[in-house]
C-alpha atoms as a PDB file:
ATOM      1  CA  UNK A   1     -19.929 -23.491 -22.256  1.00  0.00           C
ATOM      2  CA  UNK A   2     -16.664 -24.872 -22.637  1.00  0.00           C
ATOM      3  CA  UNK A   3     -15.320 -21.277 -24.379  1.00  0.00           C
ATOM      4  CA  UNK A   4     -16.799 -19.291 -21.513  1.00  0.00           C
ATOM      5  CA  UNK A   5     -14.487 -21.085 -19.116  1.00  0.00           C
ATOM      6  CA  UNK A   6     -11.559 -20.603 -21.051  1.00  0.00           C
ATOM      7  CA  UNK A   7     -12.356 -16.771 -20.807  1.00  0.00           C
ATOM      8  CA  UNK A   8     -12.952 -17.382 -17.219  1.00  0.00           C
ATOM      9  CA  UNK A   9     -10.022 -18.745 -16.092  1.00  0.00           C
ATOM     10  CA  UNK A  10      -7.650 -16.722 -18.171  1.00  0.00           C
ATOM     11  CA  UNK A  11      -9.418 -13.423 -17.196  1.00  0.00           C
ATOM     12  CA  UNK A  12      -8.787 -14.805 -13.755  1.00  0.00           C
ATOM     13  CA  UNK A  13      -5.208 -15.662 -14.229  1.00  0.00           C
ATOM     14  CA  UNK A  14      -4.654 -12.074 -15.439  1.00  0.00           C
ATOM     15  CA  UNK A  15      -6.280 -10.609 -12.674  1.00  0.00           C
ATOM     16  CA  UNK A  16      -4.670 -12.945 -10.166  1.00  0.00           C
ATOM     17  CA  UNK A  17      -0.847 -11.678 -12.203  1.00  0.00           C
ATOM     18  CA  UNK A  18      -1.756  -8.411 -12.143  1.00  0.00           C
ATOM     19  CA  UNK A  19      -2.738  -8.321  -8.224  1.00  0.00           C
ATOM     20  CA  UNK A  20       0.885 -10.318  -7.164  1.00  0.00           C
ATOM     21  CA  UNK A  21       2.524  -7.565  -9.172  1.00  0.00           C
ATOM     22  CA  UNK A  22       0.557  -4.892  -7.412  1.00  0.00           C
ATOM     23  CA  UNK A  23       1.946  -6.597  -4.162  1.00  0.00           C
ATOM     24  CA  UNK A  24       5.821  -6.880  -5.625  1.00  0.00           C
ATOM     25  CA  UNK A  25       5.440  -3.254  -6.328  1.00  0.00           C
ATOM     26  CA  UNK A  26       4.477  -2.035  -3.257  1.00  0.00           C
ATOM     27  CA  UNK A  27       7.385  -4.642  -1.404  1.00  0.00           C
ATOM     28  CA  UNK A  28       9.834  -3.189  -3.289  1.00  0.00           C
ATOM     29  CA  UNK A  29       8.853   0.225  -2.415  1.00  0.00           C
ATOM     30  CA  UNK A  30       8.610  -0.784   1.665  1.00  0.00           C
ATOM     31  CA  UNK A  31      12.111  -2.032   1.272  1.00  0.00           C
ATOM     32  CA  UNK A  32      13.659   0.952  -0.393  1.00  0.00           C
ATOM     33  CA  UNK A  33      11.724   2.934   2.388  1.00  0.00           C
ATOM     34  CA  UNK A  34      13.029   1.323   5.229  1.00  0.00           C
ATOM     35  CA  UNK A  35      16.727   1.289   3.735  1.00  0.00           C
ATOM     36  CA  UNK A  36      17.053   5.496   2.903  1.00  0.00           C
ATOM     37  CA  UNK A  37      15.541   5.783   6.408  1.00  0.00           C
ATOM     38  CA  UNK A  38      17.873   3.612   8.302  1.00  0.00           C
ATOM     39  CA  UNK A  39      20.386   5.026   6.359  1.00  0.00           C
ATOM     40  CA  UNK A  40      19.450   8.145   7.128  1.00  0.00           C
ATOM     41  CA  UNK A  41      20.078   7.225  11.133  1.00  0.00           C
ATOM     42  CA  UNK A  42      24.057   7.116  12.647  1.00  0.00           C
ATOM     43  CA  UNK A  43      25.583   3.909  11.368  1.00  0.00           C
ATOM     44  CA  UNK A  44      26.171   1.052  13.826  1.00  0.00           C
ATOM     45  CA  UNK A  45      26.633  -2.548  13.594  1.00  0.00           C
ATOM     46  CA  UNK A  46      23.134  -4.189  13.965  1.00  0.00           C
ATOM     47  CA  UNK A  47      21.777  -1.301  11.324  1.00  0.00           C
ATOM     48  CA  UNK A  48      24.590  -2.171   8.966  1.00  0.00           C
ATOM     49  CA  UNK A  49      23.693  -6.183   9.094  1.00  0.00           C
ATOM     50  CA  UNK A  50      19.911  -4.607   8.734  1.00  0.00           C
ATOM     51  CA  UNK A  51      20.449  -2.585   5.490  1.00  0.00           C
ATOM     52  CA  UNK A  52      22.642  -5.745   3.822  1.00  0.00           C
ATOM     53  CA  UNK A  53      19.637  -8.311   4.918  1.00  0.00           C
ATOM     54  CA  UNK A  54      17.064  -5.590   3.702  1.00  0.00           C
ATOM     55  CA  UNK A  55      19.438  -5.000   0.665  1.00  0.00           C
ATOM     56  CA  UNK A  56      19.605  -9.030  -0.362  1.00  0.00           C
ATOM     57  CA  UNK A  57      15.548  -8.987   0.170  1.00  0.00           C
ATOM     58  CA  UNK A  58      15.250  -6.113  -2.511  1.00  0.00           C
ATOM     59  CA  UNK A  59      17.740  -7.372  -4.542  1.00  0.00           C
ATOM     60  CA  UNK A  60      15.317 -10.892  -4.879  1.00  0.00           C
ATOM     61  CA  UNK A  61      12.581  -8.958  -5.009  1.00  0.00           C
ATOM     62  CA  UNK A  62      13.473  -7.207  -8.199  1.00  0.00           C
ATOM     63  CA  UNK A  63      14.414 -10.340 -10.249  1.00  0.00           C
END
């Protein structure tokens, strides 16, 4: 009984770990999306502060 809980709760640990790292993934590709595209665009001030606030938010994201 007490070994068949173990298994359960690491099995759901790993699944839990491996779904939050589905979810950094797919942050860290929004972010990168939305920076080349508003790069892509004529630069002006508010879309400058936008790509550094976006910037710092991938940076944290990727440590």
């Amino acid at each position: 009984m007490w070994e068949q809980l173990r298994l359960n709760h690491y099995q759901f640990q790993r699944e839990r770990l491996l779904r939050q790292q589905q979810v950094n993934v797919r942050r860290i590709h929004d972010l990168e999306r939305k920076i080349e595209r508003l790069q892509a665009m004529p630069s002006n001030e508010g879309r400058s502060k936008t790509i550094a606030h976006l910037s710092k938010r991938l940076v944290a994201a990727l440590t």
